[in-house]
PDB file of N, CA and C in Angstrom:
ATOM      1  N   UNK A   1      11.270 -23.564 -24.952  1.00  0.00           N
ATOM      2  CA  UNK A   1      12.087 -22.438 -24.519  1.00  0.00           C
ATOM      3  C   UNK A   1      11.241 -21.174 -24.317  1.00  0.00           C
ATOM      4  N   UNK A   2      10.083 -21.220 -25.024  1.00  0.00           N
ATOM      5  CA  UNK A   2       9.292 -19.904 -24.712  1.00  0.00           C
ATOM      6  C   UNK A   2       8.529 -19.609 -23.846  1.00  0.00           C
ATOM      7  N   UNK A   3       7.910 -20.835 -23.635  1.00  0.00           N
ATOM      8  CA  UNK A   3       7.172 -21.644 -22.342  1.00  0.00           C
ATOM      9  C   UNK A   3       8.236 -20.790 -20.865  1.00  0.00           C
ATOM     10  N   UNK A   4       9.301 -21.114 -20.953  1.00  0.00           N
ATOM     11  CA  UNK A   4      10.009 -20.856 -19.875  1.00  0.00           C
ATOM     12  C   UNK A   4      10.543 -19.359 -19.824  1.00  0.00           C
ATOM     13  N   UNK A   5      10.605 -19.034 -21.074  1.00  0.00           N
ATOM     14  CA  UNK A   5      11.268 -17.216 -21.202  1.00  0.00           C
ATOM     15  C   UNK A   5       9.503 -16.679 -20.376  1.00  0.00           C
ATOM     16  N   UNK A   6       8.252 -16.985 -20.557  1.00  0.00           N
ATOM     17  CA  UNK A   6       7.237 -16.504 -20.485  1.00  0.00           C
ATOM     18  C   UNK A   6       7.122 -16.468 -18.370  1.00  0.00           C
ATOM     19  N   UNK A   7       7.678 -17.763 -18.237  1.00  0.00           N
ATOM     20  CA  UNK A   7       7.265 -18.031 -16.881  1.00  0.00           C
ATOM     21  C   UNK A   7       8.324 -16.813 -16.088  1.00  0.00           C
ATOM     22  N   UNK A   8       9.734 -17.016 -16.793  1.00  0.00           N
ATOM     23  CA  UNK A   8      10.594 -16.017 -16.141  1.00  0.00           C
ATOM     24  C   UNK A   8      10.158 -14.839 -16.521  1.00  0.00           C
ATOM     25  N   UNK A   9       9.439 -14.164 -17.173  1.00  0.00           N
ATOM     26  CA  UNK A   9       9.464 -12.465 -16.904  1.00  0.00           C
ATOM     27  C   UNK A   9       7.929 -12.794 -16.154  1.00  0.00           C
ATOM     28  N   UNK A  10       6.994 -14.126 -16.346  1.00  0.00           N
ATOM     29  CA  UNK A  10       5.742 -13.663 -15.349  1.00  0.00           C
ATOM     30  C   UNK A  10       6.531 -13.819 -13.356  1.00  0.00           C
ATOM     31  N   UNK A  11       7.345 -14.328 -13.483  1.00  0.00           N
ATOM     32  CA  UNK A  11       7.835 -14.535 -11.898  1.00  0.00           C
ATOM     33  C   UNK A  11       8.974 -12.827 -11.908  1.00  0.00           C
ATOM     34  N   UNK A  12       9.438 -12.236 -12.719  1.00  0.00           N
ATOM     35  CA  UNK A  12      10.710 -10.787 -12.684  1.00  0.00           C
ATOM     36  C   UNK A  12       9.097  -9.990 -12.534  1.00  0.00           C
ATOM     37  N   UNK A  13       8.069 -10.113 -12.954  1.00  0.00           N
ATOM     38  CA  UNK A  13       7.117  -9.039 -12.759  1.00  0.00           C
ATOM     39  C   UNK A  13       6.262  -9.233 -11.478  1.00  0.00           C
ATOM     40  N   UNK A  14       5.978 -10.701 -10.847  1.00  0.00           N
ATOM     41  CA  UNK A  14       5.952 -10.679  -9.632  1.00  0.00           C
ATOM     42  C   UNK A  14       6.568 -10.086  -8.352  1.00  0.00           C
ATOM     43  N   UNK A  15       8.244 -10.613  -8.901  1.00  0.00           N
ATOM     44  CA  UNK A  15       8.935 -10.059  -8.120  1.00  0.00           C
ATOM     45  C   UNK A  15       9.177  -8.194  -7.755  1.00  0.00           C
ATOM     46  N   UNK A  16       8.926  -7.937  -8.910  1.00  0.00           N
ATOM     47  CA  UNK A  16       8.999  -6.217  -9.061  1.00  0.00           C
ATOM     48  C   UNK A  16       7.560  -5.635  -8.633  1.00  0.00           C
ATOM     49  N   UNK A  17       6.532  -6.297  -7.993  1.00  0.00           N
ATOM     50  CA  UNK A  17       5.419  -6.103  -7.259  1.00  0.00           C
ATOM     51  C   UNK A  17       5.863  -6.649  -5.796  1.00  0.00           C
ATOM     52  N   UNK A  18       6.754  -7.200  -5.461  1.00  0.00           N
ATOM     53  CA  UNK A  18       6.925  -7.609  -4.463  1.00  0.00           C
ATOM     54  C   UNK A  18       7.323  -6.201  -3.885  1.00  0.00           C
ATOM     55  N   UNK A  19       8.485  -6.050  -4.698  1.00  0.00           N
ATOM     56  CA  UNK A  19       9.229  -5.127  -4.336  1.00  0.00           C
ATOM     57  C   UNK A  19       8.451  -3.583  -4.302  1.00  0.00           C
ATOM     58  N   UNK A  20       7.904  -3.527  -4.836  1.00  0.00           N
ATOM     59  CA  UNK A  20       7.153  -2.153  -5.049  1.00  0.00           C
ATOM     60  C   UNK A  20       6.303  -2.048  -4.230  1.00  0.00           C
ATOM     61  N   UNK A  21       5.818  -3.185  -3.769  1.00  0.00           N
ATOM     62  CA  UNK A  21       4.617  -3.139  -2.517  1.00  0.00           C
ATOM     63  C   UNK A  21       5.236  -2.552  -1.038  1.00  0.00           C
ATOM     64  N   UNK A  22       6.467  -2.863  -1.118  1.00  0.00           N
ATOM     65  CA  UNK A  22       6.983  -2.011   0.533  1.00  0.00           C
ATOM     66  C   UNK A  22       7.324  -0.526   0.368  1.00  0.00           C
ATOM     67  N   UNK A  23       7.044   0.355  -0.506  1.00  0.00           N
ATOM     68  CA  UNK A  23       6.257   1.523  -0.662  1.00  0.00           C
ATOM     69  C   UNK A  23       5.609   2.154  -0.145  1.00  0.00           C
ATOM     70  N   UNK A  24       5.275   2.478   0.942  1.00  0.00           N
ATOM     71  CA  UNK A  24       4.514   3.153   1.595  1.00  0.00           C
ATOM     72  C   UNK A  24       2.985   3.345   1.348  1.00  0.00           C
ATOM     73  N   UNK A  25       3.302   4.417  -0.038  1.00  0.00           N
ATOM     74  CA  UNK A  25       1.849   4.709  -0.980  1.00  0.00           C
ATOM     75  C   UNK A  25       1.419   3.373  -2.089  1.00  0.00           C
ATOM     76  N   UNK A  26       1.895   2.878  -2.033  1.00  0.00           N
ATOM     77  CA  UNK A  26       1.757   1.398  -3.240  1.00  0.00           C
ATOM     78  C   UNK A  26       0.498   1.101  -3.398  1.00  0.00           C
ATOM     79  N   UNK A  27      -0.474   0.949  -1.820  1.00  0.00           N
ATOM     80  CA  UNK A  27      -1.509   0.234  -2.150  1.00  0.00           C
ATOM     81  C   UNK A  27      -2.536   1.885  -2.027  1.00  0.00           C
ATOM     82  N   UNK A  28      -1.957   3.074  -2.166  1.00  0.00           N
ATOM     83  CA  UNK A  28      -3.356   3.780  -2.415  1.00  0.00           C
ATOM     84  C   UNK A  28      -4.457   4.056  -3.343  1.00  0.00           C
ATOM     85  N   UNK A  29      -3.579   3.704  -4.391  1.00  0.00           N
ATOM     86  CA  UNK A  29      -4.662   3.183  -5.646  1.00  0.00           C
ATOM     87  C   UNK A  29      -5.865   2.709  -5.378  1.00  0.00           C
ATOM     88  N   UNK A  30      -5.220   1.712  -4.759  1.00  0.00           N
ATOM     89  CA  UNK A  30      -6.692   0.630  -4.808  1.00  0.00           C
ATOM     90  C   UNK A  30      -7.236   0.986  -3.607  1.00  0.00           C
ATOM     91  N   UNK A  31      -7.224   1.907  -2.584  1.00  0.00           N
ATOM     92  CA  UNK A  31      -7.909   2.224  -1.195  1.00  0.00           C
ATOM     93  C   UNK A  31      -8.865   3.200  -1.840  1.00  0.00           C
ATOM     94  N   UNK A  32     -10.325   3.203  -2.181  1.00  0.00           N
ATOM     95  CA  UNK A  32     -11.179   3.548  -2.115  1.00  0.00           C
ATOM     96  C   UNK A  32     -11.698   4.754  -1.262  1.00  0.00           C
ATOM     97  N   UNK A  33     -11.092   4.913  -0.321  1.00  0.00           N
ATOM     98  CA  UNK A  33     -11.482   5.556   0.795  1.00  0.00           C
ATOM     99  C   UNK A  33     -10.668   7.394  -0.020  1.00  0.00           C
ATOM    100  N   UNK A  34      -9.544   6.734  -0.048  1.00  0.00           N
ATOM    101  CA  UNK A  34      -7.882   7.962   0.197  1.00  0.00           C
ATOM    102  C   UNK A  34      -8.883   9.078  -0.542  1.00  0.00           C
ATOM    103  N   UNK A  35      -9.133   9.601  -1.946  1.00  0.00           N
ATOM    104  CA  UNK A  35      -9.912  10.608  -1.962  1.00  0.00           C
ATOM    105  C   UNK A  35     -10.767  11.338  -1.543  1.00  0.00           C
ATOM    106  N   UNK A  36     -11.422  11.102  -1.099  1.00  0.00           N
ATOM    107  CA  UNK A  36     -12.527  11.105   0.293  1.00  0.00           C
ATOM    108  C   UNK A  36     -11.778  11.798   1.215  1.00  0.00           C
ATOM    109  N   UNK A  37     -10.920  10.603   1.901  1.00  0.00           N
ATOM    110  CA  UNK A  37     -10.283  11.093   3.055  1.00  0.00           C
ATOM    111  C   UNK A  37      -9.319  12.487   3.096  1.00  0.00           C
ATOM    112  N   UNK A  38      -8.758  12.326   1.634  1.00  0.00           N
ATOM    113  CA  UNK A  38      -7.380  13.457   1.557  1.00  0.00           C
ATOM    114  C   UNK A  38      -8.534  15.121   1.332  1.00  0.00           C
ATOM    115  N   UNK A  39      -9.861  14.924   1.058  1.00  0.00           N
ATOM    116  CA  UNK A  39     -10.220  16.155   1.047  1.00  0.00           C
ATOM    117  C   UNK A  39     -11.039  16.479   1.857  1.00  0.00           C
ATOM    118  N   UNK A  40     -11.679  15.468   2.954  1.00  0.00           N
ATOM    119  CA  UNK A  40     -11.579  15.709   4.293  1.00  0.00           C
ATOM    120  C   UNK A  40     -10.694  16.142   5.340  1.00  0.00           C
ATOM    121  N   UNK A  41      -9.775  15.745   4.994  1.00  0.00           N
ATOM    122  CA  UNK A  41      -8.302  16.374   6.185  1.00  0.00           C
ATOM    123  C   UNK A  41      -7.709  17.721   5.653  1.00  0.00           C
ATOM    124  N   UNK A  42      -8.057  18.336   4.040  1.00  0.00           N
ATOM    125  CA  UNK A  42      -7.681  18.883   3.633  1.00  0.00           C
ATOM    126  C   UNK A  42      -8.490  20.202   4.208  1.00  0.00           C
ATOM    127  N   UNK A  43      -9.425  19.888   3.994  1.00  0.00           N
ATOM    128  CA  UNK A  43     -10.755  20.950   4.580  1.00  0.00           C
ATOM    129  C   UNK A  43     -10.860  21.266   5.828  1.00  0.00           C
ATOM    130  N   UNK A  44      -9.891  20.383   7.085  1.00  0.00           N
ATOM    131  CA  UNK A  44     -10.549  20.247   8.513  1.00  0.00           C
ATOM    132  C   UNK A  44      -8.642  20.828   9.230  1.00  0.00           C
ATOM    133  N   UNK A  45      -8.427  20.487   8.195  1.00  0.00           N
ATOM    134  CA  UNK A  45      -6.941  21.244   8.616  1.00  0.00           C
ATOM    135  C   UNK A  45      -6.577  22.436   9.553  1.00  0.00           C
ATOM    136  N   UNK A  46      -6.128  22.184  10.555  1.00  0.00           N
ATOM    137  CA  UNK A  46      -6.328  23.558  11.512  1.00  0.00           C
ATOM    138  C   UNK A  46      -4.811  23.749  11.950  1.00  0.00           C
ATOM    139  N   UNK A  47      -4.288  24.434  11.527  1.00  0.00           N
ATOM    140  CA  UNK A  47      -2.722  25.058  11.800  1.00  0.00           C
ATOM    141  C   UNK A  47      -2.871  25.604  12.989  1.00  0.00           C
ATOM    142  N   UNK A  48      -1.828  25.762  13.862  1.00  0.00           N
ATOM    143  CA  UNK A  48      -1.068  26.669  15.391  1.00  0.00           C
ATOM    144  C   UNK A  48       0.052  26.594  14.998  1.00  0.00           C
ATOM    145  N   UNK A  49       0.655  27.992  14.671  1.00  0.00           N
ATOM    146  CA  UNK A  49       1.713  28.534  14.970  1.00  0.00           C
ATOM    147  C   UNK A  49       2.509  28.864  16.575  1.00  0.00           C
ATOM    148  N   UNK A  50       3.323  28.645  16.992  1.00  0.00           N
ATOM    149  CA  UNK A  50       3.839  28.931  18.253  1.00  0.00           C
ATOM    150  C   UNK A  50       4.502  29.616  17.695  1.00  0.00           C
ATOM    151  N   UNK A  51       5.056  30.103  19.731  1.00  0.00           N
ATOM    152  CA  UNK A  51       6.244  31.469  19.329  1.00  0.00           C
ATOM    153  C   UNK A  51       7.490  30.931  18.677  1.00  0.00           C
ATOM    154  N   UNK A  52       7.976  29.412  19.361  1.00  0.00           N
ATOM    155  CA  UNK A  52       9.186  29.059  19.015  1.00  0.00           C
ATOM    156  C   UNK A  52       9.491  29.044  17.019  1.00  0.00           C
ATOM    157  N   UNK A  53       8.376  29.087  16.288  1.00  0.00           N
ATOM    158  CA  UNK A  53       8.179  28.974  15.023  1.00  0.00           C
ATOM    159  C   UNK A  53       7.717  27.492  14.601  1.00  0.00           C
ATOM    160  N   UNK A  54       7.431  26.390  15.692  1.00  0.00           N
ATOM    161  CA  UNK A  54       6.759  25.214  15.379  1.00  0.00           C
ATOM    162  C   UNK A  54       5.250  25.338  15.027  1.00  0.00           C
ATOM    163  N   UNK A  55       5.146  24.686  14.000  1.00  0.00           N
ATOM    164  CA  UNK A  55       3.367  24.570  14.075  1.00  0.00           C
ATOM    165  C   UNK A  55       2.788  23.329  14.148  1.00  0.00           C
ATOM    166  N   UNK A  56       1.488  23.340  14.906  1.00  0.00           N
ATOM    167  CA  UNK A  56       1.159  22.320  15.100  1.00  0.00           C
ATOM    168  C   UNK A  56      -0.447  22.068  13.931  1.00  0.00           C
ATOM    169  N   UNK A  57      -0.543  20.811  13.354  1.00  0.00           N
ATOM    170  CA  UNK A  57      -1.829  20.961  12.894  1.00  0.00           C
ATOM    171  C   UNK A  57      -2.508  19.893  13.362  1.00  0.00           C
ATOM    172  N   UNK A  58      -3.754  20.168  13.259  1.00  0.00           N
ATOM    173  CA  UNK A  58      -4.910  18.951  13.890  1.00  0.00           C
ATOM    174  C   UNK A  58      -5.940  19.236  12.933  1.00  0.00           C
ATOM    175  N   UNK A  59      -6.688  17.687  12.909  1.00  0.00           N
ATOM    176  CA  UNK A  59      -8.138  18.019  12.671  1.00  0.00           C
ATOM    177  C   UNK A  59      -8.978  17.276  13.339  1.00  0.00           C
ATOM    178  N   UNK A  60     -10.216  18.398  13.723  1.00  0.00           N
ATOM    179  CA  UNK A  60     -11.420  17.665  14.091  1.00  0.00           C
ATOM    180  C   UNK A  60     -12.431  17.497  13.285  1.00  0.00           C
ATOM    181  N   UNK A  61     -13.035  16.423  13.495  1.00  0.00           N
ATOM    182  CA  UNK A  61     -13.564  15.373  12.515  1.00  0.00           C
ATOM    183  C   UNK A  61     -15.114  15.263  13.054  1.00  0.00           C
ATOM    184  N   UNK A  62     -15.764  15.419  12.120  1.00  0.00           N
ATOM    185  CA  UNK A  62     -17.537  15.038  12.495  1.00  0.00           C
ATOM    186  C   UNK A  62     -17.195  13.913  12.831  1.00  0.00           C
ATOM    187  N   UNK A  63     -18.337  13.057  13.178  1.00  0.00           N
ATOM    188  CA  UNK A  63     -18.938  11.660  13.283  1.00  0.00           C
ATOM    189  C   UNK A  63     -18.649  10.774  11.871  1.00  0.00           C
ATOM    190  N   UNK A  64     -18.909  11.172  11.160  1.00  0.00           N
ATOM    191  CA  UNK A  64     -19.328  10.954   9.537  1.00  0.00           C
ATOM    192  C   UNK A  64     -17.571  10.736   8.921  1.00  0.00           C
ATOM    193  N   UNK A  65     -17.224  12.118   9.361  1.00  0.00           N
ATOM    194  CA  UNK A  65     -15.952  11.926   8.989  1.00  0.00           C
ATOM    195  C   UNK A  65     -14.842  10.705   9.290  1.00  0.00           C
ATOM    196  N   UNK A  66     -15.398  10.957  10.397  1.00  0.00           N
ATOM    197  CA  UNK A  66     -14.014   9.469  11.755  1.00  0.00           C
ATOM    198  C   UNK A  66     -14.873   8.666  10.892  1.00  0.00           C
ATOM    199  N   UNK A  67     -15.446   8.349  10.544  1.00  0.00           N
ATOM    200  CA  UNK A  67     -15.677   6.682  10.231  1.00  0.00           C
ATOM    201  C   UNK A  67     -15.240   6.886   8.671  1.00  0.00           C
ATOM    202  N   UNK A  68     -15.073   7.883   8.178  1.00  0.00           N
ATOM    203  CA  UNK A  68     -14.633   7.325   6.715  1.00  0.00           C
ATOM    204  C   UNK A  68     -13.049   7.311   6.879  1.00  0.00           C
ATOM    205  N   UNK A  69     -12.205   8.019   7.919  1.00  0.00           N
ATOM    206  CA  UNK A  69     -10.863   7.584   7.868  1.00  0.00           C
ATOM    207  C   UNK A  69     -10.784   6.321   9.078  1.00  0.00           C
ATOM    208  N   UNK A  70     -11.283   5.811   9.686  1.00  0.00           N
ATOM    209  CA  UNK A  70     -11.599   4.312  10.005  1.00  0.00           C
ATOM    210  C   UNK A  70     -11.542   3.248   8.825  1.00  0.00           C
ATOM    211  N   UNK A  71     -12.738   3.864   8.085  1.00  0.00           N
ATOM    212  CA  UNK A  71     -13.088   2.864   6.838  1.00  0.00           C
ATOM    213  C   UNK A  71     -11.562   2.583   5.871  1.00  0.00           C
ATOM    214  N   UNK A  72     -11.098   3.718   6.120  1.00  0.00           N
ATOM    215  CA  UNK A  72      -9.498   4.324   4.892  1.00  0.00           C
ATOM    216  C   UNK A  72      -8.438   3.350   5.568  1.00  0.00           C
ATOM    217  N   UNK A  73      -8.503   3.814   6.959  1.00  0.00           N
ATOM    218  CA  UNK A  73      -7.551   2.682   7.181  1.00  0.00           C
ATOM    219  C   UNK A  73      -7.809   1.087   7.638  1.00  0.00           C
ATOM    220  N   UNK A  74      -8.897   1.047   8.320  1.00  0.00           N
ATOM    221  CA  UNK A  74      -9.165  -0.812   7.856  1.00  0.00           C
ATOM    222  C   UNK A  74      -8.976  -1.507   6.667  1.00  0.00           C
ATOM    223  N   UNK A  75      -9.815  -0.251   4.990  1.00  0.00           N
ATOM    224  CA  UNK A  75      -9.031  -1.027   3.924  1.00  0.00           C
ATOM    225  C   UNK A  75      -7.331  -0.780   3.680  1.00  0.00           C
ATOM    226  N   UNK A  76      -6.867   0.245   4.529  1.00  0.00           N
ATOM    227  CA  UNK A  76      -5.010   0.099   4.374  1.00  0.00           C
ATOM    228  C   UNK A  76      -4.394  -1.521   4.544  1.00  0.00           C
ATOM    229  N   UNK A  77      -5.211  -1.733   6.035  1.00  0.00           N
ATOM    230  CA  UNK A  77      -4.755  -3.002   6.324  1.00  0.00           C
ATOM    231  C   UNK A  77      -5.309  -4.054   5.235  1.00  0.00           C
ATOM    232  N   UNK A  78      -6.065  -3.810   5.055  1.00  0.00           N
ATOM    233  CA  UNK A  78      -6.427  -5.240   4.355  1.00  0.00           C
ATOM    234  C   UNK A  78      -5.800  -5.248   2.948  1.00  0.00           C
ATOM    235  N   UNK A  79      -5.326  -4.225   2.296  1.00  0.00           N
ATOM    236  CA  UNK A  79      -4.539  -3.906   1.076  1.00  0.00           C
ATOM    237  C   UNK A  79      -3.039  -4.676   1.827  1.00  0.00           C
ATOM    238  N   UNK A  80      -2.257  -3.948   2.801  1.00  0.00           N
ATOM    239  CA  UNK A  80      -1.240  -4.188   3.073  1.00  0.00           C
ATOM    240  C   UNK A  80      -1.417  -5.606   3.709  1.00  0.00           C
ATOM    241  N   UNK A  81      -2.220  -7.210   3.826  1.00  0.00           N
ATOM    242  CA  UNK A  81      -2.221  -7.925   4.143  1.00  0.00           C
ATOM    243  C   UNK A  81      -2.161  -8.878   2.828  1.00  0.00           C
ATOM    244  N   UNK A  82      -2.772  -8.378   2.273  1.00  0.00           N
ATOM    245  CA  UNK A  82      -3.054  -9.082   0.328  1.00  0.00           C
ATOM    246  C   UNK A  82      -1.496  -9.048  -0.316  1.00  0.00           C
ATOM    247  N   UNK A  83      -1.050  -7.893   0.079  1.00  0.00           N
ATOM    248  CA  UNK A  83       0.228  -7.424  -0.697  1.00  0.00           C
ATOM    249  C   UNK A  83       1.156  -8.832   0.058  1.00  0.00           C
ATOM    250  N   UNK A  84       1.395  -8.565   1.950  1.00  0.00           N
ATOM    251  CA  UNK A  84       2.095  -9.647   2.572  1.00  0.00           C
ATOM    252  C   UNK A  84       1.763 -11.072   1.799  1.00  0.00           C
ATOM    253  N   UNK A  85       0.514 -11.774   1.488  1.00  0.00           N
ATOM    254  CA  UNK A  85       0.238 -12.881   1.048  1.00  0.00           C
ATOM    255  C   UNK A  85       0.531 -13.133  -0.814  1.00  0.00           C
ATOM    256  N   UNK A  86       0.524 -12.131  -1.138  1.00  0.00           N
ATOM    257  CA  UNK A  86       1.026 -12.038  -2.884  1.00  0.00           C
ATOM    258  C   UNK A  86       2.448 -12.359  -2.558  1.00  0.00           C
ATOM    259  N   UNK A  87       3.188 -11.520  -1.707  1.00  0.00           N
ATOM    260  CA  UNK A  87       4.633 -11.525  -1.752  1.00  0.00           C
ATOM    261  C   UNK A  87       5.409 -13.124  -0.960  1.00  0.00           C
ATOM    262  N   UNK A  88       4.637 -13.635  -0.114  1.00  0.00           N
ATOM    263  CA  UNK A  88       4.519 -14.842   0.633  1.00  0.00           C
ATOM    264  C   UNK A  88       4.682 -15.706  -0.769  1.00  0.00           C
ATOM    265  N   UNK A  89       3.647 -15.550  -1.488  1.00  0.00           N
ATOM    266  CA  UNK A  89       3.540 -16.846  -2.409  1.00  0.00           C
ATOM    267  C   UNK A  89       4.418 -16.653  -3.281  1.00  0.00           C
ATOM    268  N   UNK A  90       5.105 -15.263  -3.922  1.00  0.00           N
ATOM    269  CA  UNK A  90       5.761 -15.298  -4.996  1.00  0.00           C
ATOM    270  C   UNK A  90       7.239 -15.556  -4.381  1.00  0.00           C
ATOM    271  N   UNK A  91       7.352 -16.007  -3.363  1.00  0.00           N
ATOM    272  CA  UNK A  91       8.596 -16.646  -2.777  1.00  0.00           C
ATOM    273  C   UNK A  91       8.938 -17.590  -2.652  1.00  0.00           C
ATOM    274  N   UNK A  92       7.323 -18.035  -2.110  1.00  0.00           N
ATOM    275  CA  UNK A  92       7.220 -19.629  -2.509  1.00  0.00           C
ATOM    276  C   UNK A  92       7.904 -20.662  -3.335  1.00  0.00           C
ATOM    277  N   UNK A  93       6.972 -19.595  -4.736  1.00  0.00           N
ATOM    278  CA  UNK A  93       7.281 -20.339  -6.316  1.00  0.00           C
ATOM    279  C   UNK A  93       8.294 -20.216  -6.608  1.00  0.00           C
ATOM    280  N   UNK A  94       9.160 -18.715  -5.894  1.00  0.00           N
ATOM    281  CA  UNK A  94      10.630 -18.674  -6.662  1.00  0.00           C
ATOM    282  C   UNK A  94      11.434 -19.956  -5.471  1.00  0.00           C
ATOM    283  N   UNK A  95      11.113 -19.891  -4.358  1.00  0.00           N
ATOM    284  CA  UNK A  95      12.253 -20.946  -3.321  1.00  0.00           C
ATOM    285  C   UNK A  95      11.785 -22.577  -4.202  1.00  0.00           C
ATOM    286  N   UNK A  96      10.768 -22.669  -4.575  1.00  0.00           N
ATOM    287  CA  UNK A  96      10.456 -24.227  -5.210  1.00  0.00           C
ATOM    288  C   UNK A  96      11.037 -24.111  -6.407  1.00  0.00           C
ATOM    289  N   UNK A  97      11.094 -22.931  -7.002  1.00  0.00           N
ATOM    290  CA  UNK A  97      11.543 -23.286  -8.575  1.00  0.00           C
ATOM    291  C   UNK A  97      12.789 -23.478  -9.198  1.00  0.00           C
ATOM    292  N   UNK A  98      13.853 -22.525  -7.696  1.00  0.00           N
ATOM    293  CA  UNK A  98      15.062 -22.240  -8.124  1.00  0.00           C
ATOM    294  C   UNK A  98      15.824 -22.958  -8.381  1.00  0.00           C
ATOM    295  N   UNK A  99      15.526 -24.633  -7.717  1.00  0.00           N
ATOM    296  CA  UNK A  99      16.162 -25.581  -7.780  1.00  0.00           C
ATOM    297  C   UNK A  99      16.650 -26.044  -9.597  1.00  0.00           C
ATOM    298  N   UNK A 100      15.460 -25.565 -10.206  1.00  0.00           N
ATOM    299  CA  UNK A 100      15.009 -26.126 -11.741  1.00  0.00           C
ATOM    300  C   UNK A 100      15.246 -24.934 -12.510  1.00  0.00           C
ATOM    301  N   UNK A 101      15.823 -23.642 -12.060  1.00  0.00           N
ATOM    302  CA  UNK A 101      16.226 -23.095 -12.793  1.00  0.00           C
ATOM    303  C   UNK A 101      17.422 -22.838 -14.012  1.00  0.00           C
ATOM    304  N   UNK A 102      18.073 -23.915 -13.413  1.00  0.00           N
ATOM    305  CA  UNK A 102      19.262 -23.890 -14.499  1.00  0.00           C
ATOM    306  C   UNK A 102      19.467 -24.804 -15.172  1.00  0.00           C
ATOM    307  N   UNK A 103      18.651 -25.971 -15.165  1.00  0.00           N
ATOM    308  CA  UNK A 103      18.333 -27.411 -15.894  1.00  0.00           C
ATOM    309  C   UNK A 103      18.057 -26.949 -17.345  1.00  0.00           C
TER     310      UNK A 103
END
């Protein structure tokens, strides 16, 4: 019985990573880049005010720079592809298991 209380909260804590992964920010933790990047854009930040009261902001980016928010978002994707394949499998195990869940 413990064997099985153990498997059900390791598959409720899968599942609550499943779920937490369609989050937007979920995988910035682990993106290496995002610090870097957030005080690069922070620094390069260039506001326009118009008359209507819209503002527009941009930044221009060295050489150096574009490739570290390149680098930021190639590892986005590859974070948000790991997450798709974690969540793939923990569906898996729950669509194979559910059958045996109430035995």
């Amino acid at each position: 019985m413990e064997e099985w209380r153990d498997y059900l909260n390791y598959l409720a804590n899968r599942l609550e990573r499943c779920a937490n992964s369609y989050d937007i920010l979920f995988g910035e933790e682990r993106n290496e880049y995002k610090d870097e990047l957030d005080e690069i854009m922070h620094r390069r930040e260039e506001r326009t005010e118009h008359e209507d009261g819209s503002v527009t902001i941009s930044h221009t980016l060295t050489p150096e720079e574009e490739e570290i928010r390149k680098k930021y978002w190639a590892r986005e994707e590859e974070i948000r592809k790991a997450d798709e394949e974690y969540n793939i499998e923990t569906y898996r195990w729950l669509a194979e298991d559910l059958g045996h869940m109430w035995d």
